[in-house]
C-alpha atoms as a PDB file:
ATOM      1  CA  UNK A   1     -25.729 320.216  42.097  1.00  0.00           C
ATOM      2  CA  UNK A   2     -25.596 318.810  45.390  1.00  0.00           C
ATOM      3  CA  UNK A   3     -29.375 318.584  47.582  1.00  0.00           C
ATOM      4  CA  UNK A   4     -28.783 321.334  49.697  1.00  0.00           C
ATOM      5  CA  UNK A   5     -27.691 323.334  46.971  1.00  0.00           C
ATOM      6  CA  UNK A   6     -30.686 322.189  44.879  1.00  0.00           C
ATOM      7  CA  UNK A   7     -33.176 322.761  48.088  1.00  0.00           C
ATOM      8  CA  UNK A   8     -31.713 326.496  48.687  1.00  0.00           C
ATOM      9  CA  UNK A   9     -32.001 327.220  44.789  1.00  0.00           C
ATOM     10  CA  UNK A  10     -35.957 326.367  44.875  1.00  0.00           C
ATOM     11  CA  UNK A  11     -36.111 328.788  47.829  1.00  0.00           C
ATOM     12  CA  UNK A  12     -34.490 331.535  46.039  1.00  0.00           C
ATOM     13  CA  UNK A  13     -36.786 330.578  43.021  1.00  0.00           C
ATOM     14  CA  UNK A  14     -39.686 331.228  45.675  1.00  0.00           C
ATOM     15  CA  UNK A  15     -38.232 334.742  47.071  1.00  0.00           C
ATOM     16  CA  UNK A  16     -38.218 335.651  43.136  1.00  0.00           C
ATOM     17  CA  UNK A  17     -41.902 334.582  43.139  1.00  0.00           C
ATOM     18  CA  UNK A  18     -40.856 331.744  40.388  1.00  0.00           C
ATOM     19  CA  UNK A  19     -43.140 329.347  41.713  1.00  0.00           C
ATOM     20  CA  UNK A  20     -43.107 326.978  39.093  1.00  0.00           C
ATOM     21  CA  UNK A  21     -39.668 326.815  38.242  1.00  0.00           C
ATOM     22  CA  UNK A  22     -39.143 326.103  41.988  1.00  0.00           C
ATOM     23  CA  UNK A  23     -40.817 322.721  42.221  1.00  0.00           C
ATOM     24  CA  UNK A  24     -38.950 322.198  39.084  1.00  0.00           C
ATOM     25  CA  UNK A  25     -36.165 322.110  40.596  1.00  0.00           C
ATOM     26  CA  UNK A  26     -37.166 320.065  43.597  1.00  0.00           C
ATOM     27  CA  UNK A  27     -39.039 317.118  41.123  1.00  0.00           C
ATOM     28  CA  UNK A  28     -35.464 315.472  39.725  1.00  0.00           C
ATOM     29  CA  UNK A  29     -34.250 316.032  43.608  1.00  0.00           C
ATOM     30  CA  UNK A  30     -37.522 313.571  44.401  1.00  0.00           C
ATOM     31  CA  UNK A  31     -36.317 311.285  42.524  1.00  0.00           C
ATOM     32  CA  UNK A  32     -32.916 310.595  43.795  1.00  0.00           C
ATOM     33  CA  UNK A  33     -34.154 311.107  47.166  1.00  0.00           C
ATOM     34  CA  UNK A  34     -37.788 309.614  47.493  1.00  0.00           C
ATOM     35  CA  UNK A  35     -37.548 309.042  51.166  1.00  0.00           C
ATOM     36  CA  UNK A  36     -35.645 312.307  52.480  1.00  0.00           C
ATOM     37  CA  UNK A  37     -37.980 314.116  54.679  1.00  0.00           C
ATOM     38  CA  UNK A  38     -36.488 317.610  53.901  1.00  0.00           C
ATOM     39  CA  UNK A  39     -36.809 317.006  50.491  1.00  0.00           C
ATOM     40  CA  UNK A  40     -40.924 315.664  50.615  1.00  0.00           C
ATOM     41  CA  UNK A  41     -41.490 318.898  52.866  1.00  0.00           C
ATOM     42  CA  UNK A  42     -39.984 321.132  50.357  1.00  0.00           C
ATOM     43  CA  UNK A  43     -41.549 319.429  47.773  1.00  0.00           C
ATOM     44  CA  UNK A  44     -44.913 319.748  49.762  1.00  0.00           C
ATOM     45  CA  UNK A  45     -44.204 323.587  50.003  1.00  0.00           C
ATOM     46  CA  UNK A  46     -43.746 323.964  46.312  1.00  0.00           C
ATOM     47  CA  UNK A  47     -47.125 322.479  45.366  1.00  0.00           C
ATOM     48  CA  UNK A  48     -48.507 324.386  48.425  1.00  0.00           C
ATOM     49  CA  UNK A  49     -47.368 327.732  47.283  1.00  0.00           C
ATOM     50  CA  UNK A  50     -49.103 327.070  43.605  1.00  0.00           C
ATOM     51  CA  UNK A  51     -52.286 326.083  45.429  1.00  0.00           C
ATOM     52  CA  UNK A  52     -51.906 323.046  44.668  1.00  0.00           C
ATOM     53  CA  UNK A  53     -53.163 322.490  48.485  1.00  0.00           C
ATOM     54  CA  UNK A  54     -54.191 318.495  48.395  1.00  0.00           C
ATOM     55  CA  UNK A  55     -51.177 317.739  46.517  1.00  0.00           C
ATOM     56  CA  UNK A  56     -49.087 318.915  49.051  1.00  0.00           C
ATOM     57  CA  UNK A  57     -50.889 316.997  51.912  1.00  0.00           C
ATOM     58  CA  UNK A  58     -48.927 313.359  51.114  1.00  0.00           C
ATOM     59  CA  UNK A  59     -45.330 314.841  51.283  1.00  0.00           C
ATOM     60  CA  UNK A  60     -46.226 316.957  54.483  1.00  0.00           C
ATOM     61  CA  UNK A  61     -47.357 313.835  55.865  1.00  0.00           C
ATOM     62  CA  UNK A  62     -44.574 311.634  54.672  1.00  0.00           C
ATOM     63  CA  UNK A  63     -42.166 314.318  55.786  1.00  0.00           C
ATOM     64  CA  UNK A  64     -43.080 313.863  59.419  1.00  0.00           C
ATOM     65  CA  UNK A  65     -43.415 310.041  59.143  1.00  0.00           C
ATOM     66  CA  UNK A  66     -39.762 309.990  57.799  1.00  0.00           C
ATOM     67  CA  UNK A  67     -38.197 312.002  60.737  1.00  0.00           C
ATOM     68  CA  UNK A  68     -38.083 315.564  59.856  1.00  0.00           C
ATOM     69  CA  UNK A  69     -36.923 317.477  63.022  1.00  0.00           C
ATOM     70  CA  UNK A  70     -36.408 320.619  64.232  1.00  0.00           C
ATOM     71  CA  UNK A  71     -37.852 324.363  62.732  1.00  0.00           C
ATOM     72  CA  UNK A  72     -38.800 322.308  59.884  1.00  0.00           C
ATOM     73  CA  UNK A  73     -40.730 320.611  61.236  1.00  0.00           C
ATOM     74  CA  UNK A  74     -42.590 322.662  63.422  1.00  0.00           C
ATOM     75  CA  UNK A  75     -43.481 324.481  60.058  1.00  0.00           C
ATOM     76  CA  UNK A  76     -44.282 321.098  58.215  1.00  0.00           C
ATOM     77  CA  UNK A  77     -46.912 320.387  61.122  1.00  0.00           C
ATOM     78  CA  UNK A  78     -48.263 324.437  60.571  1.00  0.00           C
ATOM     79  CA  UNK A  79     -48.300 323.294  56.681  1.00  0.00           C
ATOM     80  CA  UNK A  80     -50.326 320.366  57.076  1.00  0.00           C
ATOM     81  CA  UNK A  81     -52.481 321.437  59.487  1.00  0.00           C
ATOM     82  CA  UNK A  82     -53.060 324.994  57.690  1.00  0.00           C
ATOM     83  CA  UNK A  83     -53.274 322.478  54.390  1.00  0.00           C
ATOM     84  CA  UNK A  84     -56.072 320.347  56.061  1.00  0.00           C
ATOM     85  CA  UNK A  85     -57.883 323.662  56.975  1.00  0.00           C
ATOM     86  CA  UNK A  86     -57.682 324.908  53.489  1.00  0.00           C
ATOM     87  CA  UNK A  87     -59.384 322.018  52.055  1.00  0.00           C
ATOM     88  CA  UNK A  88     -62.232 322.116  54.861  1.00  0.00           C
ATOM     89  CA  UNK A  89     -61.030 319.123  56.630  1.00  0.00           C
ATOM     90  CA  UNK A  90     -61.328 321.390  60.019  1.00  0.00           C
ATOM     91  CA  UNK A  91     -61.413 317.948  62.814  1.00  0.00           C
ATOM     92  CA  UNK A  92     -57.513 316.185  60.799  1.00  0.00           C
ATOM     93  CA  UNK A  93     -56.504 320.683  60.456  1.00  0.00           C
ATOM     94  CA  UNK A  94     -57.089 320.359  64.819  1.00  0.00           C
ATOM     95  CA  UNK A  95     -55.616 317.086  65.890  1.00  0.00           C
ATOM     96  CA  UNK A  96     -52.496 318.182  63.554  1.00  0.00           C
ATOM     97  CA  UNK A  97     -51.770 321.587  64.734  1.00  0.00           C
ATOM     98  CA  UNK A  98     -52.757 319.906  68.588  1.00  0.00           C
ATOM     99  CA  UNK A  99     -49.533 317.851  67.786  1.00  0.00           C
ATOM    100  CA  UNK A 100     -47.637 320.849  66.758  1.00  0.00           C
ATOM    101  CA  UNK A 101     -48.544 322.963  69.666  1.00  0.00           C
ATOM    102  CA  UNK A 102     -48.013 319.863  71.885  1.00  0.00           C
ATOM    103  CA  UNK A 103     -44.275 319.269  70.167  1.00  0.00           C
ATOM    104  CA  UNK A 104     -43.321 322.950  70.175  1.00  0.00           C
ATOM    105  CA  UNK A 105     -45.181 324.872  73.239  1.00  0.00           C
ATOM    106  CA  UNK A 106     -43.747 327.736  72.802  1.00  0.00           C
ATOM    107  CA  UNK A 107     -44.740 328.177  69.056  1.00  0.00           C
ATOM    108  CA  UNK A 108     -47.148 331.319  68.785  1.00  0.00           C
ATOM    109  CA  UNK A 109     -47.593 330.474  65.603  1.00  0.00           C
ATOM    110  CA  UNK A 110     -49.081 326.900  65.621  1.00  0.00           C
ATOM    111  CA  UNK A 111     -51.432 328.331  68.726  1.00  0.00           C
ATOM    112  CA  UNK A 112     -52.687 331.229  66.115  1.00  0.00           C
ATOM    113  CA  UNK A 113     -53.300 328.207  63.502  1.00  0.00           C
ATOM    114  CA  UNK A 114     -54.592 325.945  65.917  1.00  0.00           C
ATOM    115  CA  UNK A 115     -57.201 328.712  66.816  1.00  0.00           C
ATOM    116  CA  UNK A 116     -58.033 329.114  63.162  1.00  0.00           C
ATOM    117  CA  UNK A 117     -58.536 325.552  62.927  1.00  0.00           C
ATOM    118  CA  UNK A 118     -60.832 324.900  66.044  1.00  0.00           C
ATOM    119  CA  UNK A 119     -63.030 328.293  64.717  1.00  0.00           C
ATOM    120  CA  UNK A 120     -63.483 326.116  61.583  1.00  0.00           C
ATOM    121  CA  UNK A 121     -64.559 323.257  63.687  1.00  0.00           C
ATOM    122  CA  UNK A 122     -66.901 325.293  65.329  1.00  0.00           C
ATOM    123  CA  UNK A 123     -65.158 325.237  68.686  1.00  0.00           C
ATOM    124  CA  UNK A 124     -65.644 329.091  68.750  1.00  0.00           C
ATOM    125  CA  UNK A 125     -65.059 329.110  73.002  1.00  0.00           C
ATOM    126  CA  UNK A 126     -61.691 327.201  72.327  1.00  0.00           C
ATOM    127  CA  UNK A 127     -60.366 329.026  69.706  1.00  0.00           C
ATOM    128  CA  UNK A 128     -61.059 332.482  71.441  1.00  0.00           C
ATOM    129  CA  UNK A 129     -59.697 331.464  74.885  1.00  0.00           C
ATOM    130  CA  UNK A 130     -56.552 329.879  72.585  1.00  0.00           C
ATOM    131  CA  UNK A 131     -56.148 333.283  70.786  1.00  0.00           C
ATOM    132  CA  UNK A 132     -56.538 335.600  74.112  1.00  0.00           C
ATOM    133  CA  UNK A 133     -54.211 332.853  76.490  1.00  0.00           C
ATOM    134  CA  UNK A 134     -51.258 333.371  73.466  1.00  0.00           C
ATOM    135  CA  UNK A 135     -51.880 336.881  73.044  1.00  0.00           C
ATOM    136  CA  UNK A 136     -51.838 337.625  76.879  1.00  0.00           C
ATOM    137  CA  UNK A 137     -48.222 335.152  77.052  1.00  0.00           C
ATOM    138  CA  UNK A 138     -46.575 336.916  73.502  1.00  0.00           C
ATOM    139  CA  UNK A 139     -47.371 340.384  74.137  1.00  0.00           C
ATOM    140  CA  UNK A 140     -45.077 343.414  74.844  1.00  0.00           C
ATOM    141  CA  UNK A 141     -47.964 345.789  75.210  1.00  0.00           C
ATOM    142  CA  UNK A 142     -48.437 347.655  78.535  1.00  0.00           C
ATOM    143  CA  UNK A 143     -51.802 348.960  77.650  1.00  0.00           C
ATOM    144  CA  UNK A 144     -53.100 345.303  76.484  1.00  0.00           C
ATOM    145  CA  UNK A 145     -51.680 344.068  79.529  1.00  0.00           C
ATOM    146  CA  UNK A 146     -53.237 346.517  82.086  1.00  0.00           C
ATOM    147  CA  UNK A 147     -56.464 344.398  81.310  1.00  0.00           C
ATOM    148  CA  UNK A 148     -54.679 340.707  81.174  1.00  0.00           C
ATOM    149  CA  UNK A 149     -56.899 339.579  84.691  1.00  0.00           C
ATOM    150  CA  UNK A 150     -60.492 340.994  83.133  1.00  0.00           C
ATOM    151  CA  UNK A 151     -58.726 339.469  79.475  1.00  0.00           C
ATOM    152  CA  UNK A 152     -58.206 336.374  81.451  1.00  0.00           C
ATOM    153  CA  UNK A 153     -61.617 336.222  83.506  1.00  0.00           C
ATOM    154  CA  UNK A 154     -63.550 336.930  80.193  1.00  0.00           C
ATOM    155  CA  UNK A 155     -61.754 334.262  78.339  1.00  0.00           C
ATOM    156  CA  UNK A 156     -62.995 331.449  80.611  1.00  0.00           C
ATOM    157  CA  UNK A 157     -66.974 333.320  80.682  1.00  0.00           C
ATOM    158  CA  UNK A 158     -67.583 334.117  76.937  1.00  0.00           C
ATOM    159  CA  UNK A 159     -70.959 334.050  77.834  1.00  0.00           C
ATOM    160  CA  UNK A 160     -71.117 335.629  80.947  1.00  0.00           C
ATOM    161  CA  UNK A 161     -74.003 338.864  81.089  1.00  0.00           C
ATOM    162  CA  UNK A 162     -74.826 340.568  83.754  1.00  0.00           C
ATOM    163  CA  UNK A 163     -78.380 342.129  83.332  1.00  0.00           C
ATOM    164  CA  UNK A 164     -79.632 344.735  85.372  1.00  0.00           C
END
C-alpha cells in the first residue's frame, strides 16, 4: 500500500471511530517516511484523537518545520495550538494560533481557537473583542447584525457603565 493510500485508510479507521487501529496504520508509514510532513501531522492527529495530547505536540511541530502547506496546515497550526491549550500551556497555545490566524486571515476557525486560547491566558478583553470582531465578519444573521455598531462599540468598552 502506497502513502496516500495508507494515510486515507487511517482516516477511514477514524470515521469508524477505530482509533487505535488508525495510528496503527500510520506507525510502519513513519518509518519509511520519518521526515514527510503529511505523514508527522497525521501521525500527530492519531495520538491526538486517543488523548494522547503531548505526544502529538512533536509531530505537529515537526510537520510545520518540514513544509506542510495548504488546509493541512492551517489545521496542523489549530492542532498544535488547541494541543498547547489542552495541556495548559495557554502563552505557546496564543503565539501558535497568532501564526495561524496571521497565515490564514480568513480562517474563522483559528480566530474561535485563538480566542479560547487568549481566555486561558487571561486576556479576557482580547479574546471577547476576537470572538465578537469574527462573529460580526462570519455571520448571515440579520437580527445579530441590526446591533453590529452597539456589538462593535461594546467590544472596544467592555467596561464601560454608565451610572445614573
Amino acid at each position: 500500500m502506497n502513502k496516500e493510500d495508507t494515510i486515507n485508510k487511517a482516516r477511514d479507521l477514524r470515521e469508524d471511530d477505530k482509533l487505535d487501529e488508525s495510528l496503527e496504520t500510520l506507525l510502519p508509514l513513519l518509518e519509511e517516511f520519518d521526515d514527510d510532513p503529511l505523514v508527522l501531522f497525521e501521525v500527530g492527529g492519531a495520538y491526538d484523537i486517543l488523548g494522547m495530547t503531548a505526544e502529538a505536540i512533536p509531530y505537529y511541530e515537526q510537520a510545520i518545520t518540514n513544509g506542510l502547506e495548504g488546509a493541512e496546515l492551517e489545521e496542523c497550526f489549530i492542532c498544535l495550538g488547541t494541543s498547547y491549550r489542552v495541556i495548559g500551556d495557554y502563552t505557546e497555545a496564543v503565539e501558535v494560533l497568532e501564526q495561524a490566524k496571521s497565515q490564514f486571515p480568513t480562517s474563522n476557525s483559528a480566530k474561535a481557537f485563538l480566542a479560547l486560547a487568549l481566555y486561558g491566558n487571561k486576556q479576557f478583553a482580547e479574546s471577547v473583542q476576537l470572538l465578537i470582531d469574527t462573529l460580526l465578519e462570519s455571520t448571515a444573521d440579520e437580527d445579530l447584525l441590526s446591533f453590529a455598531d452597539t456589538l462593535d462599540y461594546f467590544k472596544n468598552n467592555l467596561d464601560e457603565v454608565w451610572p445614573d
